[in-house]
Protein backbone atom coordinates (compact mmCIF):
# COMPACT_ATOMS: atom_id res chain seq x y z
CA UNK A 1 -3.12 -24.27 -27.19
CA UNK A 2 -6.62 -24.80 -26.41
CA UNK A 3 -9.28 -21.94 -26.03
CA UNK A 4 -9.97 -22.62 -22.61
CA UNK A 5 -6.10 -21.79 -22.03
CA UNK A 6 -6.09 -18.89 -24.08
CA UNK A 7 -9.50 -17.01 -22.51
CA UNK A 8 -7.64 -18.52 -18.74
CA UNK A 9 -4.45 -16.34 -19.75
CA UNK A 10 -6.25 -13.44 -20.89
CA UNK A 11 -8.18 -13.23 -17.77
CA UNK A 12 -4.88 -14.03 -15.68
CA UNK A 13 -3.10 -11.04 -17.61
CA UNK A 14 -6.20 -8.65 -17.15
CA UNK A 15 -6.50 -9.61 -13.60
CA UNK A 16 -2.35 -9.22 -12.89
CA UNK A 17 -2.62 -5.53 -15.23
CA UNK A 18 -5.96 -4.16 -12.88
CA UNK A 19 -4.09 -1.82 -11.10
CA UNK A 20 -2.20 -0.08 -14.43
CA UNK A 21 -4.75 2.69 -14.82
CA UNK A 22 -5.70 3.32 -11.00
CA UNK A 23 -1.61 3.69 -10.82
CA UNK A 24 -1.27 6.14 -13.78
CA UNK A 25 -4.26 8.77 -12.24
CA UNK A 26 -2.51 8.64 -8.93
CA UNK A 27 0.81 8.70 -10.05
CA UNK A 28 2.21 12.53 -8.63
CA UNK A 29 -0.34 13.01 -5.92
CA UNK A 30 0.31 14.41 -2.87
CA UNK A 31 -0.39 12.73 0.54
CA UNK A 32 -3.04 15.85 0.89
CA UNK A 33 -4.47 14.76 -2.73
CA UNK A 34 -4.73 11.16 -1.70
CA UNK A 35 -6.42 11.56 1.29
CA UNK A 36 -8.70 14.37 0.44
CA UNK A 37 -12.27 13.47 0.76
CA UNK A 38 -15.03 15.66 -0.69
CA UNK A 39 -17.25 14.75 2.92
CA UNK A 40 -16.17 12.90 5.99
CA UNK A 41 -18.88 10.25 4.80
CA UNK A 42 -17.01 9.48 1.39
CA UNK A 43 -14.13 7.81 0.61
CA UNK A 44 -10.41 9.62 -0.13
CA UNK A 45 -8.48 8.26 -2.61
CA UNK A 46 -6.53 6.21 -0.49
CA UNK A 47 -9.39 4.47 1.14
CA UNK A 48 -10.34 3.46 -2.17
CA UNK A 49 -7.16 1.79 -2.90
CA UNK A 50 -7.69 0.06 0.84
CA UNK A 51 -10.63 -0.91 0.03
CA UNK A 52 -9.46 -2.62 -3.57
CA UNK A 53 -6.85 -4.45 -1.51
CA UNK A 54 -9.72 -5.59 1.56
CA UNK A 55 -11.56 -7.06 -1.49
CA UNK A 56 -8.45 -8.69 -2.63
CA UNK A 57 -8.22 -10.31 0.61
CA UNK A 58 -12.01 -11.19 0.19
CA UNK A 59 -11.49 -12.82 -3.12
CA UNK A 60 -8.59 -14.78 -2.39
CA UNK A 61 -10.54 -16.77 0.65
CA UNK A 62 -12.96 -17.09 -1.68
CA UNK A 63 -11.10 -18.85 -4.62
CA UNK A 64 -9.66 -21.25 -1.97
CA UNK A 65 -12.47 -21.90 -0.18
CA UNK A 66 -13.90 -23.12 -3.35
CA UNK A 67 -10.64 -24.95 -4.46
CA UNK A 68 -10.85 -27.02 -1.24
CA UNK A 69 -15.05 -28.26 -1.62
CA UNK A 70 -16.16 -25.83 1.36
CA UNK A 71 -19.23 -26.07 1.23
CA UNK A 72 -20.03 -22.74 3.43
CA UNK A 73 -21.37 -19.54 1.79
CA UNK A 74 -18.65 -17.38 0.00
CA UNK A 75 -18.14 -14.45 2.85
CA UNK A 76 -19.09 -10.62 2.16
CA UNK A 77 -18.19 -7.70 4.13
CA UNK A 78 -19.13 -4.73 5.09
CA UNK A 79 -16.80 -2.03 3.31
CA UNK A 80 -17.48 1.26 4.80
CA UNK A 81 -16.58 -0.60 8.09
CA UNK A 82 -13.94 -2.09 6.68
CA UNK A 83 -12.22 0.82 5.53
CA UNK A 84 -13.09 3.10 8.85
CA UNK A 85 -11.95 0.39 11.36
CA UNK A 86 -8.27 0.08 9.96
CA UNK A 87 -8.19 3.86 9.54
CA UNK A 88 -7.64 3.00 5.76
CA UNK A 89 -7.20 6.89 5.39
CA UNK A 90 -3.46 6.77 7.59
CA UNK A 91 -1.59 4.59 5.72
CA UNK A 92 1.07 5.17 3.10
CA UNK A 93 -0.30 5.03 -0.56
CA UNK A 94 2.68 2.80 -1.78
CA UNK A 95 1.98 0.25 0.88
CA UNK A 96 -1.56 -0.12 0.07
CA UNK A 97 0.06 -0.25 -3.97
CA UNK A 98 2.41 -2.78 -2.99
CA UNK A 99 -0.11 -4.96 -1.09
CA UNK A 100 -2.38 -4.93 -3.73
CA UNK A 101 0.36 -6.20 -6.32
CA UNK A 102 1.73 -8.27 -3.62
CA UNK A 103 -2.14 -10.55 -3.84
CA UNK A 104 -2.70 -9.78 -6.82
CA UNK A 105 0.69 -11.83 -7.79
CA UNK A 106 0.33 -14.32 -5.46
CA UNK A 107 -3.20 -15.12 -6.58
CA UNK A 108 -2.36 -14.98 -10.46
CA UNK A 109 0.45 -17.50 -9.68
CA UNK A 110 -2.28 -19.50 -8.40
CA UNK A 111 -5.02 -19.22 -10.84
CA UNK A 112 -2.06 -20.37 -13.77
CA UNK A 113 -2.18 -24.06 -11.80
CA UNK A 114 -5.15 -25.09 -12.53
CA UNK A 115 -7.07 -26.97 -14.61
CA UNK A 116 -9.91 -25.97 -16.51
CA UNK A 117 -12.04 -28.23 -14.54
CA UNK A 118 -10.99 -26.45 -11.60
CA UNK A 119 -11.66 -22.98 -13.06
CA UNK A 120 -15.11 -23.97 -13.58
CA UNK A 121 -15.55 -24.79 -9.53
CA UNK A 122 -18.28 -22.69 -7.72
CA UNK A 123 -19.59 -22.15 -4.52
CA UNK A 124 -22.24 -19.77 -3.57
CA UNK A 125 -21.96 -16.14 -2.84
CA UNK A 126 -23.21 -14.44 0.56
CA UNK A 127 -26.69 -13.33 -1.79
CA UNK A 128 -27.11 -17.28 -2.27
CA UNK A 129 -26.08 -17.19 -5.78
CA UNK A 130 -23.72 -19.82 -7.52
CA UNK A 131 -20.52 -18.16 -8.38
CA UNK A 132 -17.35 -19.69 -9.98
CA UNK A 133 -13.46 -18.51 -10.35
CA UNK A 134 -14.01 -18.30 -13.61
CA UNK A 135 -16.75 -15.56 -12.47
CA UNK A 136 -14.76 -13.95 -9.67
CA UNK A 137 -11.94 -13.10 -11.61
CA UNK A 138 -13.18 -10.99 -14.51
CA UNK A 139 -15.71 -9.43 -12.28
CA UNK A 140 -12.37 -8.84 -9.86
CA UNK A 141 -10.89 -6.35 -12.65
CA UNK A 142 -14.24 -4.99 -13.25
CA UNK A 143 -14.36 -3.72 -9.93
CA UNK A 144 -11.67 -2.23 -9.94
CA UNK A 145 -12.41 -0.64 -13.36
CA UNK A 146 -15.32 1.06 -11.59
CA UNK A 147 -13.15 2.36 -8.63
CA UNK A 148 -10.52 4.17 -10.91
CA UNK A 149 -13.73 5.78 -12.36
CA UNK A 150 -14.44 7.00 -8.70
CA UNK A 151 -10.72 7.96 -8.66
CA UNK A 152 -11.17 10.31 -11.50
CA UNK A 153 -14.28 11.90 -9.71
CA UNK A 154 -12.56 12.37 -6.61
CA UNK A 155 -9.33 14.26 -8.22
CA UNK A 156 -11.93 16.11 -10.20
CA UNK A 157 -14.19 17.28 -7.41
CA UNK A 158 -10.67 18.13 -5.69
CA UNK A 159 -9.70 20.11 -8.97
CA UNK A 160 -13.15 21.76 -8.56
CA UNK A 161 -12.35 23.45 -5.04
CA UNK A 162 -15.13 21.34 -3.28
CA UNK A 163 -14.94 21.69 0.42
CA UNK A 164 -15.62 18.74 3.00
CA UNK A 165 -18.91 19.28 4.52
């Protein structure tokens, strides 16, 4: 087994175990605990998780838009709009959960076909910059690394009896 293949299955395995922690901290939460927000401007715990999933739909047109040569700029969006237009906020934690696994799976199955050659593919993001799937994926899980740390600071301003302005 080569290196390449053995750095491609560690990222695959980090990138299929992302949502581990997120689940653990919301694991026994109330419906009122998930969608708490500390200010109608910030996000609830549940619109982060909708969120996570909107940028798994985001990352998986991007991997196949640079799997088939598109030679079009990587899309962004705009996640605070995003999140407020599907009234992220309303809908059931474990469907959001299951969602996110559901891409998540579907996308790992994917990234285990192909070659190195193909893992090294780019295209270039929405800020112009070159950015492969070798890049998207690790950066993926760090995303989401930095979202459970906004989970944490949600349950604890909840913990701390904050009120929403």
């Amino acid at each position: 087994m080569g290196e390449a293949t053995v750095t491609t299955e560690s990222t695959i395995a980090a990138y299929l175990n992302a949502y581990e922690e997120i689940e653990k901290e919301i694991a026994g939460l109330s419906e009122q605990q998930l969608t708490w927000k500390v200010a109608p401007a910030s996000w609830s715990i549940t619109e982060v998780l909708a969120h996570l999933v909107d940028h798994s739909i985001v990352v998986s047109f991007r991997i196949r838009e640079i799997l088939a040569g598109s030679p079009v700029r990587l899309p962004a969006f705009d996640q605070d709009a995003w999140v407020a237009g599907q009234k992220a906020n309303e809908e059931d934690i474990l469907a959001i959960v299951a969602a996110a696994h559901a891409f998540v799976g579907y996308n790992a199955r994917l990234l285990a076909r192909l070659t190195d050659e193909e893992w090294s593919k780019g295209g270039i993001n929405a800020k112009g910059d070159p950015v492969s799937i070798s890049d998207i994926i690790p950066a993926f899980v760090a995303h989401i690394e930095r979202h459970l740390g906004q989970v944490r600071r949600i349950k604890q301003e909840q913990a701390s009896g904050k009120q929403v302005g």
